[in-house]
C-alpha atoms as a PDB file:
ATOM      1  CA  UNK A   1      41.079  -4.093 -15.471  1.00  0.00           C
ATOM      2  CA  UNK A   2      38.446  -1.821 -16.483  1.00  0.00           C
ATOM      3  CA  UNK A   3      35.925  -0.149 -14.099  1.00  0.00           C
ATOM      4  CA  UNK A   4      32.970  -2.173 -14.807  1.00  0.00           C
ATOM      5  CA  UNK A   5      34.804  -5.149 -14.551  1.00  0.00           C
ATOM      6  CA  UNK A   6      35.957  -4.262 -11.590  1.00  0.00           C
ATOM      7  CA  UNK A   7      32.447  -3.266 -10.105  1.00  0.00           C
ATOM      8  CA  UNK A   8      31.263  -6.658 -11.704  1.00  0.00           C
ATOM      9  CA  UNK A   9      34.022  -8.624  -9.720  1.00  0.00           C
ATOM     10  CA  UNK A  10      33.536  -6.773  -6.650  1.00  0.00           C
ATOM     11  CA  UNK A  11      29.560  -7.753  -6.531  1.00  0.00           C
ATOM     12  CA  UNK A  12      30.232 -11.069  -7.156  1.00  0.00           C
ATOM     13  CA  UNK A  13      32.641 -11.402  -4.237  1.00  0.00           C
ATOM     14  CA  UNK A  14      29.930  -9.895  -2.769  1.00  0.00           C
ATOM     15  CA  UNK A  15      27.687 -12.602  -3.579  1.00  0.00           C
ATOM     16  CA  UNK A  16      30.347 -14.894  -2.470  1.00  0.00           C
ATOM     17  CA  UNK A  17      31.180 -13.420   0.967  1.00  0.00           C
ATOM     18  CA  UNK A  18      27.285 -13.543   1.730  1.00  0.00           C
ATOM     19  CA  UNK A  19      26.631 -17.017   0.487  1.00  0.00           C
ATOM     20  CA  UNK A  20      30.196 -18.108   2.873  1.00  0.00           C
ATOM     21  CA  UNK A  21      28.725 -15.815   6.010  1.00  0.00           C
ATOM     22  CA  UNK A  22      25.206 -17.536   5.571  1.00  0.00           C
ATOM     23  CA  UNK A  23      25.931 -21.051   5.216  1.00  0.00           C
ATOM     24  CA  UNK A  24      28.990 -20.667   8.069  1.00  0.00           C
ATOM     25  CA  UNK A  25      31.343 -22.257   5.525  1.00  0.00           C
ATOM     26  CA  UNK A  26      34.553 -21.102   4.223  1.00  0.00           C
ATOM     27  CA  UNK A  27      35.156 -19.136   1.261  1.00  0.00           C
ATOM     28  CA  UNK A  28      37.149 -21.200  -0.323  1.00  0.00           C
ATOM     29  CA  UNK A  29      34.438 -24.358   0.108  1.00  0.00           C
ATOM     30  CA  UNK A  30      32.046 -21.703  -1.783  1.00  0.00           C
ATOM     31  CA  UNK A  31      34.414 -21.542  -4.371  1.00  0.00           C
ATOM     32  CA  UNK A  32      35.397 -24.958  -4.843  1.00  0.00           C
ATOM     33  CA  UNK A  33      31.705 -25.795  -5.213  1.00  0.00           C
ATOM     34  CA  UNK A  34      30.864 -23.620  -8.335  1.00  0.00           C
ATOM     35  CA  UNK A  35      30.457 -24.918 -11.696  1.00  0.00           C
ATOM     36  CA  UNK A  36      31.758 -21.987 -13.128  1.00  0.00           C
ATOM     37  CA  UNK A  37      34.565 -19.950 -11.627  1.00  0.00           C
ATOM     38  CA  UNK A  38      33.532 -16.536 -11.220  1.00  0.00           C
ATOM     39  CA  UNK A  39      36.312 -13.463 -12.808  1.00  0.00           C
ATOM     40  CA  UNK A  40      39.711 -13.819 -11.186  1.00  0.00           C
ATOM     41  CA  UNK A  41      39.774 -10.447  -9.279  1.00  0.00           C
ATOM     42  CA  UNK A  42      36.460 -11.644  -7.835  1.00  0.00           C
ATOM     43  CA  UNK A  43      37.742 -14.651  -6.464  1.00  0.00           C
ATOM     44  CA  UNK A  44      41.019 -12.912  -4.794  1.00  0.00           C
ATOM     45  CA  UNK A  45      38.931 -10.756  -2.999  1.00  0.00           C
ATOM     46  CA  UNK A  46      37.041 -13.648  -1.654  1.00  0.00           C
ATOM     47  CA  UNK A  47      39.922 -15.816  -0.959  1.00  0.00           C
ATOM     48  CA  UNK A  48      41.646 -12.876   0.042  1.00  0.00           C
ATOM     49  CA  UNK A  49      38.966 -11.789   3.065  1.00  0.00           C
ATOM     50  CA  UNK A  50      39.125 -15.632   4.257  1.00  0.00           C
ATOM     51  CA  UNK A  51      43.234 -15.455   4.652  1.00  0.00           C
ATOM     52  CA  UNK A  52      43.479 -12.136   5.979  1.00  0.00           C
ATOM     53  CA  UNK A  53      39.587 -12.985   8.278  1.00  0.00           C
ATOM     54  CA  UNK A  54      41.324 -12.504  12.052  1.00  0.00           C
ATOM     55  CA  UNK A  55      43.207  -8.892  10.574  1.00  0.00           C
ATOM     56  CA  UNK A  56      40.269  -7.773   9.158  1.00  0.00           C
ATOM     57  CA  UNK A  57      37.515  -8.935  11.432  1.00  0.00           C
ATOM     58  CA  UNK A  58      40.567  -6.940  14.239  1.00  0.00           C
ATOM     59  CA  UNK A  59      40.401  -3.980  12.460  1.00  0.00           C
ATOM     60  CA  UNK A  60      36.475  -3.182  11.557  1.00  0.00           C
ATOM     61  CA  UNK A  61      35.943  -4.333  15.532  1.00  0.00           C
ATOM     62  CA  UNK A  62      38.229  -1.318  16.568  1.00  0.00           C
ATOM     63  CA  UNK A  63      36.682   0.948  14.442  1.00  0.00           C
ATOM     64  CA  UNK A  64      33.161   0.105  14.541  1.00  0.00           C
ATOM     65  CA  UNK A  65      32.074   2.011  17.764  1.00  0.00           C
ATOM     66  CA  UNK A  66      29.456   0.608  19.808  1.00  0.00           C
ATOM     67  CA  UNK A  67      28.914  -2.459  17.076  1.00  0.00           C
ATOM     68  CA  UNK A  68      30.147  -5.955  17.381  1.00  0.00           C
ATOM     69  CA  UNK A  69      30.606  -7.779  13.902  1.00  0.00           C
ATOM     70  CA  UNK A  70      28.149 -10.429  14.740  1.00  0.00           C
ATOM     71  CA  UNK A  71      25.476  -7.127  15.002  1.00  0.00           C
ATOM     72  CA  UNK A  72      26.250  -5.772  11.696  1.00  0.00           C
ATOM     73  CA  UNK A  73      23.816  -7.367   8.788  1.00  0.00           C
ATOM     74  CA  UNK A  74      25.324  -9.774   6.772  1.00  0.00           C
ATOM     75  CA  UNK A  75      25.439  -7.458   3.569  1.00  0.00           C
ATOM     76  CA  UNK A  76      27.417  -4.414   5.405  1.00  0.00           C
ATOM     77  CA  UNK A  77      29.422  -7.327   7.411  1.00  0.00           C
ATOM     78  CA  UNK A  78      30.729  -8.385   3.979  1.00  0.00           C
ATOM     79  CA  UNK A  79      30.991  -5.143   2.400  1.00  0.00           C
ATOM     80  CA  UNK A  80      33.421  -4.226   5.075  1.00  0.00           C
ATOM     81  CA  UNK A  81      35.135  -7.016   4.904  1.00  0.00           C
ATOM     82  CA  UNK A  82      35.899  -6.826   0.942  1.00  0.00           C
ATOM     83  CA  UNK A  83      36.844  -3.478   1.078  1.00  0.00           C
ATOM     84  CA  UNK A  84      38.977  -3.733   4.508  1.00  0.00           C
ATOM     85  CA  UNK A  85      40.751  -6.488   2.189  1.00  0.00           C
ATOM     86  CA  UNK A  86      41.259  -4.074  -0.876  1.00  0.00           C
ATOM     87  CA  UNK A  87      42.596  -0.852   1.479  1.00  0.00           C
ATOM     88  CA  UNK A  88      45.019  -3.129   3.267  1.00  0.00           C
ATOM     89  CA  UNK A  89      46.131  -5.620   0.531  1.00  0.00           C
ATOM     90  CA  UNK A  90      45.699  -4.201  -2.368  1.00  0.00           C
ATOM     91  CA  UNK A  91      47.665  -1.163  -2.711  1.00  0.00           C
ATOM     92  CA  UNK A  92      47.073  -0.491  -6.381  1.00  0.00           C
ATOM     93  CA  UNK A  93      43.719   0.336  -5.718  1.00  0.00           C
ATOM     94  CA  UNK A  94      42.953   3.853  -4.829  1.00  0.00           C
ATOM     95  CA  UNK A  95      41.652   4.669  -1.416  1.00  0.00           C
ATOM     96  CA  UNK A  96      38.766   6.854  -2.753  1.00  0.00           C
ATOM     97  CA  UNK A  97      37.842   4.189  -5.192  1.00  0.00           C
ATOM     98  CA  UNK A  98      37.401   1.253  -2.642  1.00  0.00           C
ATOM     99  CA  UNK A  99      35.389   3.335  -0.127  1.00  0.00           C
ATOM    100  CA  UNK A 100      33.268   4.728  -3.003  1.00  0.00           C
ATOM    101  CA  UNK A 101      32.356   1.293  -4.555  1.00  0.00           C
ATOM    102  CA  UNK A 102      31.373   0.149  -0.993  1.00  0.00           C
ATOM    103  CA  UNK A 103      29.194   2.692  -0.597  1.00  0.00           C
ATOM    104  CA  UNK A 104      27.786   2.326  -3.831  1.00  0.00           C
ATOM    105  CA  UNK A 105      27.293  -1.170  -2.959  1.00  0.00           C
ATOM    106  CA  UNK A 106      25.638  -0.612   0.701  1.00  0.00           C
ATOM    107  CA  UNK A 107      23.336   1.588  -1.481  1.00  0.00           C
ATOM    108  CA  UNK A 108      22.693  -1.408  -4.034  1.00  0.00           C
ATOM    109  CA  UNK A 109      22.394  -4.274  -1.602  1.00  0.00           C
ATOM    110  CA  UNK A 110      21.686  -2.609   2.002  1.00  0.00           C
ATOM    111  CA  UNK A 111      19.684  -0.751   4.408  1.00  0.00           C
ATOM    112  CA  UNK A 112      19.030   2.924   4.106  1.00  0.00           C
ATOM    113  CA  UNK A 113      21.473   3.705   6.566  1.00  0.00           C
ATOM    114  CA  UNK A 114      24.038   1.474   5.687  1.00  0.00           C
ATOM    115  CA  UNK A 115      26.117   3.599   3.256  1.00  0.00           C
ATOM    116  CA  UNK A 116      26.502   6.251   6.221  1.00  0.00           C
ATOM    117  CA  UNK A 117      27.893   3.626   8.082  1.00  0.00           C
ATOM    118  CA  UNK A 118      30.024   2.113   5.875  1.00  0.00           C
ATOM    119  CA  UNK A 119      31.877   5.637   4.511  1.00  0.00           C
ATOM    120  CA  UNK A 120      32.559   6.404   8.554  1.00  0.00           C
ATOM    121  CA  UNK A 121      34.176   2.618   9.206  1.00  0.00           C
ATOM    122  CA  UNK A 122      35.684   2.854   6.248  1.00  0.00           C
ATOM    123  CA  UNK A 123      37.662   6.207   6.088  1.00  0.00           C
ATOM    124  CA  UNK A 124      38.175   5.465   9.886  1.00  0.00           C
ATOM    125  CA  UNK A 125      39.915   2.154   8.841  1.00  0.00           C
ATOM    126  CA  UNK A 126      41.542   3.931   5.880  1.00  0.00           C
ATOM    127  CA  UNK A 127      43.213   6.743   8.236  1.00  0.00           C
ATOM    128  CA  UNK A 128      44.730   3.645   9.750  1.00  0.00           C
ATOM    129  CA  UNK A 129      46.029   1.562   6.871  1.00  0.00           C
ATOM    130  CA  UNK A 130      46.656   4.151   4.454  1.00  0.00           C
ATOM    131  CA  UNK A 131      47.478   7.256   6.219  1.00  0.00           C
ATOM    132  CA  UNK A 132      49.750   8.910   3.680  1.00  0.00           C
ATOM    133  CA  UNK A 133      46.880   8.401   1.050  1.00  0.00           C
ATOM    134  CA  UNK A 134      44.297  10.109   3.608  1.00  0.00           C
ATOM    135  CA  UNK A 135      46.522  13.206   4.223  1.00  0.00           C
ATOM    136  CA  UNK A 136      46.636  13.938   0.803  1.00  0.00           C
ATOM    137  CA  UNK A 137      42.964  14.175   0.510  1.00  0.00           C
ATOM    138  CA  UNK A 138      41.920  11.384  -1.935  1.00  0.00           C
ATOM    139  CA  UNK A 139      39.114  10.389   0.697  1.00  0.00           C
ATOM    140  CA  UNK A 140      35.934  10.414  -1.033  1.00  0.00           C
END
């Protein structure tokens, strides 16, 4: 899948994420309820965040010092969520990559301060689930 597409998907599941986190539904309820399916690697990520929720809500708690999930604003709350997803389930996706479209997207869709935020959580959380990767210096 090419870049853009990629950076396409990952907004939408964005989008998604939000909308679910909002409305205090599932993601998969979100999804059911669109007349148009969005592109497929969007939806995994979606779908993918709501099956893995408890292991991924576990990890950004235990690296998120001094913040509880329910603090963080919905957009970096999702944000960390997708990309959590993508460093611990999908392994064909480069560390560097899923950090750096995160914090491209904080930038996009968040506060100021929120890309700061998101690169520490995230190369914390990285260090954890991909350490081999980290070592060899592909961090961002």
């Amino acid at each position: 899948m090419a870049l853009g597409s990629r950076r396409s998907a990952r907004e939408r599941a964005l989008s998604l994420l939000y909308e679910a986190d909002l409305k205090g539904e599932p993601v998969s309820l979100v999804l059911a309820e669109l007349p148009v399916a969005p592109q497929k690697y969007a939806a995994e990520v979606a779908a993918g965040v709501e099956q893995h929720a408890t292991a991924i809500d576990d990890l950004v708690a235990r690296h998120a010092i001094d913040w509880s999930i329910e603090r963080m604003p919905v957009v970096d709350r999702a944000i960390l969520r997708m990309a959590t997803f993508e460093l611990g389930w999908e392994p064909d996706v480069p560390m560097s990559v899923v950090i750096s479209e995160a914090v491209e997207l904080a930038k996009v869709y968040s506060t100021e301060e929120s890309s700061g935020f998101v690169n520490g959580l995230l190369a914390a959380i990285s260090r954890e689930l991909r350490p081999e990767e980290y070592k060899l210096g592909s961090r961002p």
